[in-house]
PDB file of N, CA and C in Angstrom:
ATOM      1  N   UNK A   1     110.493 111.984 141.018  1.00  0.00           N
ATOM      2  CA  UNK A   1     109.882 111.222 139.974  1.00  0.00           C
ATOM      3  C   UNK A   1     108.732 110.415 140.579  1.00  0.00           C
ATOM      4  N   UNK A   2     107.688 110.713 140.065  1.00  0.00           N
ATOM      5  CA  UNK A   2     106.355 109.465 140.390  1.00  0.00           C
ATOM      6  C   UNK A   2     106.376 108.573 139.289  1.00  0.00           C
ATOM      7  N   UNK A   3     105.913 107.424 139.945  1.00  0.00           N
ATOM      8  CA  UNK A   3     105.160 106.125 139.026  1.00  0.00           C
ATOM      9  C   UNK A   3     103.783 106.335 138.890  1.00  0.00           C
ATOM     10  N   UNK A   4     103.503 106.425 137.779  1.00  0.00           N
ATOM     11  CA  UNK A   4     102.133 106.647 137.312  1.00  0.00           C
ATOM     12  C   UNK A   4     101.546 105.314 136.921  1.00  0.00           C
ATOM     13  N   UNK A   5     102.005 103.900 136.700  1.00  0.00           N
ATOM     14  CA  UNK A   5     101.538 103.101 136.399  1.00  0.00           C
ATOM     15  C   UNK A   5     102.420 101.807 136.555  1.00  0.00           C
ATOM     16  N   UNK A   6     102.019 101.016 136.645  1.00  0.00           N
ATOM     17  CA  UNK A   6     103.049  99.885 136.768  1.00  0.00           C
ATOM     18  C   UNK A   6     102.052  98.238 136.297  1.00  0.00           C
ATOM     19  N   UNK A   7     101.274  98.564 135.995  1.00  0.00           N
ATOM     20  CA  UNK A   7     100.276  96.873 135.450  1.00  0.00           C
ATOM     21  C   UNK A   7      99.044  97.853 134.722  1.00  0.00           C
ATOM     22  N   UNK A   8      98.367  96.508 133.607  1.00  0.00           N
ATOM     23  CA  UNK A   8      97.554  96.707 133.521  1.00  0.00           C
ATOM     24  C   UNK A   8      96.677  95.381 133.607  1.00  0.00           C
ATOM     25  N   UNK A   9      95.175  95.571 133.841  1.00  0.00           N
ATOM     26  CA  UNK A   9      94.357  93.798 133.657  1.00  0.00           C
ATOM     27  C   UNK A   9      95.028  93.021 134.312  1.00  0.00           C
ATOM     28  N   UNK A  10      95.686  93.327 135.499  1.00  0.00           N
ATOM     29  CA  UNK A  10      96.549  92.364 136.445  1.00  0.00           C
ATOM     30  C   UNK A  10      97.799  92.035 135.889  1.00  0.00           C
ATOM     31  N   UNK A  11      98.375  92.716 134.978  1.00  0.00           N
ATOM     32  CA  UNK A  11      99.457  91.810 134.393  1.00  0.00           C
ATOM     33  C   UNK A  11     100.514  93.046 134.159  1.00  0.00           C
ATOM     34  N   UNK A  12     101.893  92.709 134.996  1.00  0.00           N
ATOM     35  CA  UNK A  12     102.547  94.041 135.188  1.00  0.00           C
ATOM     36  C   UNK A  12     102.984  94.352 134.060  1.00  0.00           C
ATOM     37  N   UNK A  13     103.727  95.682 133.686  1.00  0.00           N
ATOM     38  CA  UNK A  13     104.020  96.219 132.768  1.00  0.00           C
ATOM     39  C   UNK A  13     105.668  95.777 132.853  1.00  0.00           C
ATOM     40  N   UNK A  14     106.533  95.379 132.022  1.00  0.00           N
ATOM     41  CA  UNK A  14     107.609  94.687 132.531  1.00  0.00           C
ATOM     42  C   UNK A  14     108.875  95.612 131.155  1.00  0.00           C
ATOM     43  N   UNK A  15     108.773  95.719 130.271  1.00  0.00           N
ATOM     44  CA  UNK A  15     109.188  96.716 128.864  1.00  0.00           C
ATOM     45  C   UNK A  15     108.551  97.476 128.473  1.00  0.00           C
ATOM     46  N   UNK A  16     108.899  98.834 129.239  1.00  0.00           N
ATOM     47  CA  UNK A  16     107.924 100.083 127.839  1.00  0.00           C
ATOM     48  C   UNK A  16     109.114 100.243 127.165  1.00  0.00           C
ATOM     49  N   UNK A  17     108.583 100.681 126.243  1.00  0.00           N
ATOM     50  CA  UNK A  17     109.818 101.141 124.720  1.00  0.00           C
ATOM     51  C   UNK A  17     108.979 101.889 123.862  1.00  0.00           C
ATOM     52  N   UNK A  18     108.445 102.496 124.336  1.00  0.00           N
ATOM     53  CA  UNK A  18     108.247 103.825 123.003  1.00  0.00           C
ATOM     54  C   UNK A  18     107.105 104.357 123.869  1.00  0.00           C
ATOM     55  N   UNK A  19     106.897 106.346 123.668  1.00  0.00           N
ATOM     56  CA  UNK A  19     105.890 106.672 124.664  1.00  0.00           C
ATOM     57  C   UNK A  19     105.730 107.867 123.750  1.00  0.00           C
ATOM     58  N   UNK A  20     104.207 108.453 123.392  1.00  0.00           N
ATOM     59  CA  UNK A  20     104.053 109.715 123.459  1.00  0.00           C
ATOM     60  C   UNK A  20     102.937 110.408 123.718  1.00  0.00           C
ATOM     61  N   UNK A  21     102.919 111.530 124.317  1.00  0.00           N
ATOM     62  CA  UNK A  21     101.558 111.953 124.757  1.00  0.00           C
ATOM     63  C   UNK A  21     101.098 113.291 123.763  1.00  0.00           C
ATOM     64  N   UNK A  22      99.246 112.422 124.020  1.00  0.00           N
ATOM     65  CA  UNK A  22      98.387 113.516 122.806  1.00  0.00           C
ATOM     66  C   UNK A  22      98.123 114.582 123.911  1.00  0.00           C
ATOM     67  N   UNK A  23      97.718 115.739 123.454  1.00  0.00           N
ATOM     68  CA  UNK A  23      97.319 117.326 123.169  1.00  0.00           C
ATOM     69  C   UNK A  23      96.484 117.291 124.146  1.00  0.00           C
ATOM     70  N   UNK A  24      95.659 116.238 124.660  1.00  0.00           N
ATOM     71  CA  UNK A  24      94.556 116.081 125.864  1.00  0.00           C
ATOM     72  C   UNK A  24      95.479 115.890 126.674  1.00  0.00           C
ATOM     73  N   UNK A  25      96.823 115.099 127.118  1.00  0.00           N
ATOM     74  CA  UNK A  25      97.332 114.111 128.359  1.00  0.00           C
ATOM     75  C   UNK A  25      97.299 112.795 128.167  1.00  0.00           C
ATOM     76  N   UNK A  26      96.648 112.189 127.509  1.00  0.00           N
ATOM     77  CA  UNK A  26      96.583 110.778 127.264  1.00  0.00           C
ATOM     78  C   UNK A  26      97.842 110.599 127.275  1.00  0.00           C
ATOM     79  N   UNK A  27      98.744 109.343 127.901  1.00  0.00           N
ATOM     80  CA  UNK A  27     100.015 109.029 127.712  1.00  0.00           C
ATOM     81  C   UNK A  27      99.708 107.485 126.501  1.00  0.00           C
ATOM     82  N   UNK A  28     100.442 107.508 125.608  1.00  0.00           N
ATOM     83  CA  UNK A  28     100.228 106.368 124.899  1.00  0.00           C
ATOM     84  C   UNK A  28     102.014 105.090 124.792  1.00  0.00           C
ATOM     85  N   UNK A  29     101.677 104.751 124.970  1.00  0.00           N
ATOM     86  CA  UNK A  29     102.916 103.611 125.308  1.00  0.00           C
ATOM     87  C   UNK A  29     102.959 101.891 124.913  1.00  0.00           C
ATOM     88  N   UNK A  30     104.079 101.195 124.362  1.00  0.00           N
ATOM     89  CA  UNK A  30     103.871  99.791 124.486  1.00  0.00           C
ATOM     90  C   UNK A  30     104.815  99.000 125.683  1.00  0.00           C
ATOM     91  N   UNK A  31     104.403  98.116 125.704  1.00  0.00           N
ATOM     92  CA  UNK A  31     104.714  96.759 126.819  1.00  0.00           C
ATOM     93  C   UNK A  31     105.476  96.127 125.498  1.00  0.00           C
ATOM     94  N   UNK A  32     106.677  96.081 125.114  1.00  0.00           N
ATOM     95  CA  UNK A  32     107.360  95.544 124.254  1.00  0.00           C
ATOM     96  C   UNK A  32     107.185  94.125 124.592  1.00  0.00           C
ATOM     97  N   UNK A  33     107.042  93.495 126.025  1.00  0.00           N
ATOM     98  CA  UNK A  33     106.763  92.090 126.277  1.00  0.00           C
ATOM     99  C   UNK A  33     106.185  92.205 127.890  1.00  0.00           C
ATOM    100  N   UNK A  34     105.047  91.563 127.791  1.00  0.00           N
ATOM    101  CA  UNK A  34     104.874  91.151 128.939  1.00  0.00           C
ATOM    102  C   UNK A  34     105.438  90.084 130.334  1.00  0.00           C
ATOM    103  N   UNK A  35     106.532  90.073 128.939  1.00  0.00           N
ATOM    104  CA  UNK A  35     106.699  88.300 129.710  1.00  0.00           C
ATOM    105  C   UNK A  35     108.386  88.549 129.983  1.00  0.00           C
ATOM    106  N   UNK A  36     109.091  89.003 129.732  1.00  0.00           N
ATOM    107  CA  UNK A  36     110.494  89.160 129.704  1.00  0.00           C
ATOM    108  C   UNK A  36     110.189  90.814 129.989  1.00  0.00           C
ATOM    109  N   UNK A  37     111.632  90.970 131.869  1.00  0.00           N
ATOM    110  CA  UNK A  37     111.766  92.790 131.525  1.00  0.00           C
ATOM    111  C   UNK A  37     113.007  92.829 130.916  1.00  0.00           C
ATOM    112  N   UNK A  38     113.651  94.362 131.262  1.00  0.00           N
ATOM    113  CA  UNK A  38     114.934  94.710 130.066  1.00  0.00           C
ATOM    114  C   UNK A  38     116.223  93.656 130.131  1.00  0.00           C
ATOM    115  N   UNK A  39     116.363  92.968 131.328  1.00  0.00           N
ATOM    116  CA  UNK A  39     117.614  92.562 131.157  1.00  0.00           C
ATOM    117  C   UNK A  39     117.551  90.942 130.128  1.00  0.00           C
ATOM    118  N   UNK A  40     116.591  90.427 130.057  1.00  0.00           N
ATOM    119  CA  UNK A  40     116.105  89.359 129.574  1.00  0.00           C
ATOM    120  C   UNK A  40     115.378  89.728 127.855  1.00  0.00           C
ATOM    121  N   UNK A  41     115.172  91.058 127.711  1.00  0.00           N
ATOM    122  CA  UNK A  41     114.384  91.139 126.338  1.00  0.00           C
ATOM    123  C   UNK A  41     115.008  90.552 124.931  1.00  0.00           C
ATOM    124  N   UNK A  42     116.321  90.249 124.686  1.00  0.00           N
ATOM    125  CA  UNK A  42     117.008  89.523 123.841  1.00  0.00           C
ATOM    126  C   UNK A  42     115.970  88.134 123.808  1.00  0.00           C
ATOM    127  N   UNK A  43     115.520  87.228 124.805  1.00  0.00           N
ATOM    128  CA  UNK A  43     115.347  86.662 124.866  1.00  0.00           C
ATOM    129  C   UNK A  43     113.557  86.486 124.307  1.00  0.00           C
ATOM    130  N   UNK A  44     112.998  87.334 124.332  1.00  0.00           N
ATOM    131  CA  UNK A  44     112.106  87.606 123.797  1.00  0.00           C
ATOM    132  C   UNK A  44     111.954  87.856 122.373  1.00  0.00           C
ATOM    133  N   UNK A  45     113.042  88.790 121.879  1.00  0.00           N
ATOM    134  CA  UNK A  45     112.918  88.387 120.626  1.00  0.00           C
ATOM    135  C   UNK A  45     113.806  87.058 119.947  1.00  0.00           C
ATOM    136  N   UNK A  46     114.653  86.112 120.776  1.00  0.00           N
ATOM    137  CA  UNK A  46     114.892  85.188 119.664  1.00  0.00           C
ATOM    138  C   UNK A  46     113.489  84.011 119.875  1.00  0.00           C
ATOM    139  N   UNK A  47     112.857  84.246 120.767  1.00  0.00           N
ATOM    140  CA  UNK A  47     111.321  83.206 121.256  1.00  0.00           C
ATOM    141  C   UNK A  47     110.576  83.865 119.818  1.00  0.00           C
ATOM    142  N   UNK A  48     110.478  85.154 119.724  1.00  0.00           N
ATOM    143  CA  UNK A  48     109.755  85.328 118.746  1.00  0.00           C
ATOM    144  C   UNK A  48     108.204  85.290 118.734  1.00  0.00           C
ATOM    145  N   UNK A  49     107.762  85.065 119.730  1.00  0.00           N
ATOM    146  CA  UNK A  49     106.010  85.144 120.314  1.00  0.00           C
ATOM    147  C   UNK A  49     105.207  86.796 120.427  1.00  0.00           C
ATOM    148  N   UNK A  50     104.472  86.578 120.262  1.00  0.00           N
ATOM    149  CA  UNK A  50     103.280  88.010 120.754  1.00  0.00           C
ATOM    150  C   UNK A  50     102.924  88.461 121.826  1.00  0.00           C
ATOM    151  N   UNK A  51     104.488  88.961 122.579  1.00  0.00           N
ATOM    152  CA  UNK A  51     104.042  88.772 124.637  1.00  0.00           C
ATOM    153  C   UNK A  51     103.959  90.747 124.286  1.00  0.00           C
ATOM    154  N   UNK A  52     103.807  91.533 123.699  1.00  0.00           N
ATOM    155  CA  UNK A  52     103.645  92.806 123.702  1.00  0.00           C
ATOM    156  C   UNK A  52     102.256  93.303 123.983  1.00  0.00           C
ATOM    157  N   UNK A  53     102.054  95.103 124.495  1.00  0.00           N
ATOM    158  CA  UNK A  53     101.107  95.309 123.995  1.00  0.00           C
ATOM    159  C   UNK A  53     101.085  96.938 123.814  1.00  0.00           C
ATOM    160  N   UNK A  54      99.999  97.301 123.052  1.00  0.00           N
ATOM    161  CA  UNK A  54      99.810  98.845 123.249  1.00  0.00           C
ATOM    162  C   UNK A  54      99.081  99.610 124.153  1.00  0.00           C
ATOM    163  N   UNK A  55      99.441 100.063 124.870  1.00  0.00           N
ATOM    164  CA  UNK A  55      98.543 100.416 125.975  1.00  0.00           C
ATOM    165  C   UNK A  55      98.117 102.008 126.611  1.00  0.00           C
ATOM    166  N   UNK A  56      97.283 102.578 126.822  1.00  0.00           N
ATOM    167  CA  UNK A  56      97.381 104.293 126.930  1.00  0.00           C
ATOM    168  C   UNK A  56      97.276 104.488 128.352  1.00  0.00           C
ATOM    169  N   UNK A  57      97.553 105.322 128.901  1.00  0.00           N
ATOM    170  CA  UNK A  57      97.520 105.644 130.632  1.00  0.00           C
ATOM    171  C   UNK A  57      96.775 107.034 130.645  1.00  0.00           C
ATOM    172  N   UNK A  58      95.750 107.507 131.535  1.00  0.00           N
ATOM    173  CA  UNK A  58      94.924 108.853 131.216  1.00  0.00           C
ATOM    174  C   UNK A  58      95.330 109.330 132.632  1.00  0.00           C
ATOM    175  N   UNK A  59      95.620 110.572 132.780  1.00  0.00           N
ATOM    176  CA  UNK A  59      96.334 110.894 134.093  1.00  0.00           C
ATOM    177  C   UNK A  59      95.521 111.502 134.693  1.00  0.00           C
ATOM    178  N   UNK A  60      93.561 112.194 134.209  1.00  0.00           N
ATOM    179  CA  UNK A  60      92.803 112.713 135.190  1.00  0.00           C
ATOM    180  C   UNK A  60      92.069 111.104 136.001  1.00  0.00           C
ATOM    181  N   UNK A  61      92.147 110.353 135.572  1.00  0.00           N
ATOM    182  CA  UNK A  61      91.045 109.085 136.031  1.00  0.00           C
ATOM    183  C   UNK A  61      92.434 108.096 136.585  1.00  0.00           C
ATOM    184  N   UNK A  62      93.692 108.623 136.057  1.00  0.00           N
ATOM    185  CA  UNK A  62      94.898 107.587 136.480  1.00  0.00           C
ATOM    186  C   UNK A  62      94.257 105.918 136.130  1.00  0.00           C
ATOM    187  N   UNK A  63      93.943 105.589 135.248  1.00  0.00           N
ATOM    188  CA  UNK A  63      93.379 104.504 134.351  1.00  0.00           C
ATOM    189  C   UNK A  63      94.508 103.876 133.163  1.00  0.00           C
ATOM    190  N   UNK A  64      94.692 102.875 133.524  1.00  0.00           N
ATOM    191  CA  UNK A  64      95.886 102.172 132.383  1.00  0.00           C
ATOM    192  C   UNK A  64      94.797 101.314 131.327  1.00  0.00           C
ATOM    193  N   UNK A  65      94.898 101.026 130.397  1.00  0.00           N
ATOM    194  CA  UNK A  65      94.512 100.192 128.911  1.00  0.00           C
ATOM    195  C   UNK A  65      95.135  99.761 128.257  1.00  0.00           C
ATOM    196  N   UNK A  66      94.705  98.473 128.108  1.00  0.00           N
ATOM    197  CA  UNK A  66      95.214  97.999 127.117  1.00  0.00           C
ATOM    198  C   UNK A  66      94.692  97.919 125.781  1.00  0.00           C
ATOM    199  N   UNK A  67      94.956  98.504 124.836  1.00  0.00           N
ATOM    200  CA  UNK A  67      94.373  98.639 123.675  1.00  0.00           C
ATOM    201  C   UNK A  67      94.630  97.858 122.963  1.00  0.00           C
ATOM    202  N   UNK A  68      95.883  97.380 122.522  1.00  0.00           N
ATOM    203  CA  UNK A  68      95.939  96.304 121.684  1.00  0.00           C
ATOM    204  C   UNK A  68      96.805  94.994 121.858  1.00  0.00           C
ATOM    205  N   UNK A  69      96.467  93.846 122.596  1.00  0.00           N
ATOM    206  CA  UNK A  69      97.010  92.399 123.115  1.00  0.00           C
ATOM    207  C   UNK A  69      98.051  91.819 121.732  1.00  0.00           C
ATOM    208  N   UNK A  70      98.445  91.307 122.544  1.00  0.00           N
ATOM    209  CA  UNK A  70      99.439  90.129 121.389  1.00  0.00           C
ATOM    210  C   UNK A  70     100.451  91.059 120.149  1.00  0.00           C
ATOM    211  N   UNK A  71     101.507  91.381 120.729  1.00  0.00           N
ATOM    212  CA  UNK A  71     102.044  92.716 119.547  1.00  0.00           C
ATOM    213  C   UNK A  71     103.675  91.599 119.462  1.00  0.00           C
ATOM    214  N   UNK A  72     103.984  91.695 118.470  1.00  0.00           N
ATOM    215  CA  UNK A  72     105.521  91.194 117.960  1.00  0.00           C
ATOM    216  C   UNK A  72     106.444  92.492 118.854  1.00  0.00           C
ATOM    217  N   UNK A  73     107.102  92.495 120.162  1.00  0.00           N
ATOM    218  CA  UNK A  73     107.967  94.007 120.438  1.00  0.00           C
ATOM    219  C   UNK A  73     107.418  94.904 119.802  1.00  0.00           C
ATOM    220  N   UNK A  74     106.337  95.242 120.171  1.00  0.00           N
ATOM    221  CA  UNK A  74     105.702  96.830 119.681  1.00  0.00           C
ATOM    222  C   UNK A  74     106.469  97.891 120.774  1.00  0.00           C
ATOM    223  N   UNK A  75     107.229  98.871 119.284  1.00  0.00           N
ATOM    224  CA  UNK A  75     107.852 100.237 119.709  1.00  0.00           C
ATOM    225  C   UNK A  75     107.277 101.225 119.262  1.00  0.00           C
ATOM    226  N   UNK A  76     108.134 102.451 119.000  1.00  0.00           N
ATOM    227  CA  UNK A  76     107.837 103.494 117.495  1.00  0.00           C
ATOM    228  C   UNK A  76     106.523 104.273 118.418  1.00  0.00           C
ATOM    229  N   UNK A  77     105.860 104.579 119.546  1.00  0.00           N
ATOM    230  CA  UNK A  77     105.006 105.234 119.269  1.00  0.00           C
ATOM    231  C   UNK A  77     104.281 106.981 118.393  1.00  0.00           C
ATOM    232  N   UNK A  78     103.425 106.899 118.142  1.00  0.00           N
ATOM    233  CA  UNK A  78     103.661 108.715 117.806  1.00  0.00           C
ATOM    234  C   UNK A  78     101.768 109.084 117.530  1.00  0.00           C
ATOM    235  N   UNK A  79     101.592 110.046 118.314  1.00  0.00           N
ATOM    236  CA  UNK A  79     100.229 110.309 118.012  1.00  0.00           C
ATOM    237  C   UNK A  79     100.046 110.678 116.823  1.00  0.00           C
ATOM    238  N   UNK A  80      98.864 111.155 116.004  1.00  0.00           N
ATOM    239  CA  UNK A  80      98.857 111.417 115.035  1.00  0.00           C
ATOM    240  C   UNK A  80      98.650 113.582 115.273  1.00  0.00           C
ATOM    241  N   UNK A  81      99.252 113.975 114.363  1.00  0.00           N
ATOM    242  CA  UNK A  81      99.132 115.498 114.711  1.00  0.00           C
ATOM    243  C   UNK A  81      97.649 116.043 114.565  1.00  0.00           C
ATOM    244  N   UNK A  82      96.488 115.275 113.978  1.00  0.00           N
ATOM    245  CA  UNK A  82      95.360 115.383 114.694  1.00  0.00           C
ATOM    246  C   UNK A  82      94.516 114.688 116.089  1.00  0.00           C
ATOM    247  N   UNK A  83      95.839 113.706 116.421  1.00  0.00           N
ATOM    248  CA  UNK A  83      95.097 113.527 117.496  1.00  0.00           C
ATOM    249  C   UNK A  83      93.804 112.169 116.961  1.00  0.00           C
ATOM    250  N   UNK A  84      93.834 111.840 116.012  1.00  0.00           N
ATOM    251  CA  UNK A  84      92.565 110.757 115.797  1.00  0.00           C
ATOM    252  C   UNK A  84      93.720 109.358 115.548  1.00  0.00           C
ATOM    253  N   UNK A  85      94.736 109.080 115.868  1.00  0.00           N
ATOM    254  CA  UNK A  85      95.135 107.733 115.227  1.00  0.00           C
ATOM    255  C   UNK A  85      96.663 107.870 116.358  1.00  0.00           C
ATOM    256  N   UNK A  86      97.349 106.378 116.193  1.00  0.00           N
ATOM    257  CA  UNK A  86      98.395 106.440 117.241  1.00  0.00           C
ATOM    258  C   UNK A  86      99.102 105.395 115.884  1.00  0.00           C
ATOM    259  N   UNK A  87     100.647 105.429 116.116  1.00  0.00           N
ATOM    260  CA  UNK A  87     101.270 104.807 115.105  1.00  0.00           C
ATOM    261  C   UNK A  87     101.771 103.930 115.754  1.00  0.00           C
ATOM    262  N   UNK A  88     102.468 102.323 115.950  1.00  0.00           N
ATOM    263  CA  UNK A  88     103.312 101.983 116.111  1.00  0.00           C
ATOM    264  C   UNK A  88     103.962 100.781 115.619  1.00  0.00           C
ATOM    265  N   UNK A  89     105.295 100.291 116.054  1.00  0.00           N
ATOM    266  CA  UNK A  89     105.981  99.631 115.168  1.00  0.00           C
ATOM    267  C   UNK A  89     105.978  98.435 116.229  1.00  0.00           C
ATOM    268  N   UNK A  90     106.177  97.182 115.407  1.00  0.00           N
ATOM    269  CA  UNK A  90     106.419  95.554 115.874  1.00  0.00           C
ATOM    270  C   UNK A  90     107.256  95.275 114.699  1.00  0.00           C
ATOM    271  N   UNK A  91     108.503  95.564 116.050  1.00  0.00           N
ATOM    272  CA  UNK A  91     109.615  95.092 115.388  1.00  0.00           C
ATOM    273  C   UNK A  91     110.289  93.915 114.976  1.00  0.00           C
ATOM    274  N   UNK A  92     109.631  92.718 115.068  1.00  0.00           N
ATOM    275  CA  UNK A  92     109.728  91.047 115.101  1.00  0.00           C
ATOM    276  C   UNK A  92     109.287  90.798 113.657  1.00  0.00           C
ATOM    277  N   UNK A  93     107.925  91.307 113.475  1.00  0.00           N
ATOM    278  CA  UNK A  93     107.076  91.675 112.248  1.00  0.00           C
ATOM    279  C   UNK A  93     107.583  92.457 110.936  1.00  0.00           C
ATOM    280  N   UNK A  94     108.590  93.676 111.358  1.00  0.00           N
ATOM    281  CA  UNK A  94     108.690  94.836 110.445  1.00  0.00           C
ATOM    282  C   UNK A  94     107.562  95.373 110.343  1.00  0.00           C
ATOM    283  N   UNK A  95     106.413  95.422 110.926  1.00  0.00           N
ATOM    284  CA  UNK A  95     104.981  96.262 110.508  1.00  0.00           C
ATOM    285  C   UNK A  95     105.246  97.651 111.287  1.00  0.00           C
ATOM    286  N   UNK A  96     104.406  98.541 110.502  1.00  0.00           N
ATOM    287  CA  UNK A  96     103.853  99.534 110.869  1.00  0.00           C
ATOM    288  C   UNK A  96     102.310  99.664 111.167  1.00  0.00           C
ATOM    289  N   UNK A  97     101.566  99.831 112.054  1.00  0.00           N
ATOM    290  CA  UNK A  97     100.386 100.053 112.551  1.00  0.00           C
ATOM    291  C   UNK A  97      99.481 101.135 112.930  1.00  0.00           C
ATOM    292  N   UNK A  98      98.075 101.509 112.305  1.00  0.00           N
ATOM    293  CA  UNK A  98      97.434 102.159 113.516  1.00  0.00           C
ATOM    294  C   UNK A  98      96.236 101.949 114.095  1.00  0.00           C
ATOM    295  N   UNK A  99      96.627 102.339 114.934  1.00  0.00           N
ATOM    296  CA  UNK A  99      95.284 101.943 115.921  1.00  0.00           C
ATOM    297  C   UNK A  99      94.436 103.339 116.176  1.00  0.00           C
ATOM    298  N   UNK A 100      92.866 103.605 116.047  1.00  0.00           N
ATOM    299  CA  UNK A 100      92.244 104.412 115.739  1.00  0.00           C
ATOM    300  C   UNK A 100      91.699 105.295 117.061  1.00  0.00           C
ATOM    301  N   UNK A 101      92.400 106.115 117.648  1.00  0.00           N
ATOM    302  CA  UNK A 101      91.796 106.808 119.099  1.00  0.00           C
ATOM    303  C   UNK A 101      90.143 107.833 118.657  1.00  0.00           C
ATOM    304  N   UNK A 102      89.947 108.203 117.544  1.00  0.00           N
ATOM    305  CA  UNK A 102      88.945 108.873 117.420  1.00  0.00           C
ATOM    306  C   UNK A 102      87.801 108.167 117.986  1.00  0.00           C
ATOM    307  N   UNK A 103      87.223 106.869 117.239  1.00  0.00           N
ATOM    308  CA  UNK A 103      86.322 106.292 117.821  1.00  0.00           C
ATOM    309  C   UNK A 103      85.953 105.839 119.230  1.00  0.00           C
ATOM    310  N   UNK A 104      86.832 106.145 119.771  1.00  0.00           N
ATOM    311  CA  UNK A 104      86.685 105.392 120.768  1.00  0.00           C
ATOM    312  C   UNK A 104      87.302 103.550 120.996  1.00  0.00           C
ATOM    313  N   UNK A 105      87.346 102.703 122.179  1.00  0.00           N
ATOM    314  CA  UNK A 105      87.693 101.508 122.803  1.00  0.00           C
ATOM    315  C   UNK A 105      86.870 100.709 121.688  1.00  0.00           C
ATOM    316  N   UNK A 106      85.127 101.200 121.784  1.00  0.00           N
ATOM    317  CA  UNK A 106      84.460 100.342 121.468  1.00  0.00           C
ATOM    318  C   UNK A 106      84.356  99.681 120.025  1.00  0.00           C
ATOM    319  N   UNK A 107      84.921 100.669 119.116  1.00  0.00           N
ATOM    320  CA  UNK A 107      85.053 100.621 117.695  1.00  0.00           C
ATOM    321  C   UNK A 107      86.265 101.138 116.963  1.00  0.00           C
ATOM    322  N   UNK A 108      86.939 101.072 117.696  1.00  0.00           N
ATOM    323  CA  UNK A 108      88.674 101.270 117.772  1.00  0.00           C
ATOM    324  C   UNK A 108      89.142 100.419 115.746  1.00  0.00           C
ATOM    325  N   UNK A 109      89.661 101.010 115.781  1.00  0.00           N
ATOM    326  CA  UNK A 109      90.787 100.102 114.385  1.00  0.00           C
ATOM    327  C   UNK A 109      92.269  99.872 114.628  1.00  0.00           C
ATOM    328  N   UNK A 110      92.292  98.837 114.548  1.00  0.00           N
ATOM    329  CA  UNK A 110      94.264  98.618 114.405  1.00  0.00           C
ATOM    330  C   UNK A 110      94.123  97.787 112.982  1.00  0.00           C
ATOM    331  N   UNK A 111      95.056  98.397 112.556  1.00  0.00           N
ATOM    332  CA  UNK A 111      95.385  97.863 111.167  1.00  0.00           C
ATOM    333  C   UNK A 111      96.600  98.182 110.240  1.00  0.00           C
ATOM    334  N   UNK A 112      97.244  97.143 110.090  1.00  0.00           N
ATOM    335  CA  UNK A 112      98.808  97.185 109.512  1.00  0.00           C
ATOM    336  C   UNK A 112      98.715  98.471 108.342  1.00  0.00           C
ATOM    337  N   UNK A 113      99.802  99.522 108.632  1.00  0.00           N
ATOM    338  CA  UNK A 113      99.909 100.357 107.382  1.00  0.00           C
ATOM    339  C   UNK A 113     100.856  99.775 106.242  1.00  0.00           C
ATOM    340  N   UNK A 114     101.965  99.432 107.206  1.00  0.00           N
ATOM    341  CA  UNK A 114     102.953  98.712 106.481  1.00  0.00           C
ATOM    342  C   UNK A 114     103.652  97.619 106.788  1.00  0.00           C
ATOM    343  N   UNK A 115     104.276  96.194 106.133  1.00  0.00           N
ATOM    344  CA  UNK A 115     104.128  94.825 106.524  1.00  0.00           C
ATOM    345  C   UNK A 115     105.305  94.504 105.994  1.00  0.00           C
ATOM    346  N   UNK A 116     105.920  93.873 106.555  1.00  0.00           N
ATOM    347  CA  UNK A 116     107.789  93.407 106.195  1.00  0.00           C
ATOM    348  C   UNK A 116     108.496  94.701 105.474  1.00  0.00           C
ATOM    349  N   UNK A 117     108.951  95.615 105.807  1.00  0.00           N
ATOM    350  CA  UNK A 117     109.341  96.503 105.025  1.00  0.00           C
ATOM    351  C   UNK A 117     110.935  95.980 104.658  1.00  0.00           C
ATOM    352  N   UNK A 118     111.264  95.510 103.588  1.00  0.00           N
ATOM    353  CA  UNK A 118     112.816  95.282 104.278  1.00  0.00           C
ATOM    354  C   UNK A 118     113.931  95.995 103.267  1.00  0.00           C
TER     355      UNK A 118
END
């Protein structure tokens, strides 16, 4: 087994919880918390703060990203079956999300699909 990644932006990766990779290799994944790892994550969600994030790993450049800061336990990942959008869930929130891979970093979209579902 290799480690392909372990931080991103200086700040280690401490909870992944949800992973899937698009049709290129892109690995797409969240940091359920930056701040608490697994044996402590209870503790993260009764704090209830935005220590998550979404983040993609590219395995020809071996390059980690963070795409989207401040997530309620973001899980659920899933590419989209074209490949232009990534789904995921913040489970603190009940939202559903996507964040837009077609455009690119620079003009990217994240935007709630669905919001307290209960």
């Amino acid at each position: 087994m290799e480690l392909l990644t372990n931080e991103a932006e200086g700040v280690k990766i401490k909870l992944v919880d949800g992973v899937d990779v698009a049709d290129a290799g892109t690995i797409y994944f969240t940091d359920a918390s930056q701040k608490y790892g697994p044996k402590e994550a209870a503790l993260d969600l009764l704090e209830g703060r935005p220590h998550g994030r979404l983040m993609s790993f590219h395995p020809r450049t071996r390059r980690t990203e963070v795409l989207v800061h401040n997530l309620h336990f973001p899980n659920g990942v899933a590419v989209s079956p074209n490949q232009d959008f990534v789904v995921f869930c913040e489970t603190l929130i009940r939202s559903i999300s996507q964040y837009d891979t077609s455009t690119g970093p620079t003009f990217s979209f994240c935007g709630a699909v669905l919001i307290n579902a209960a």
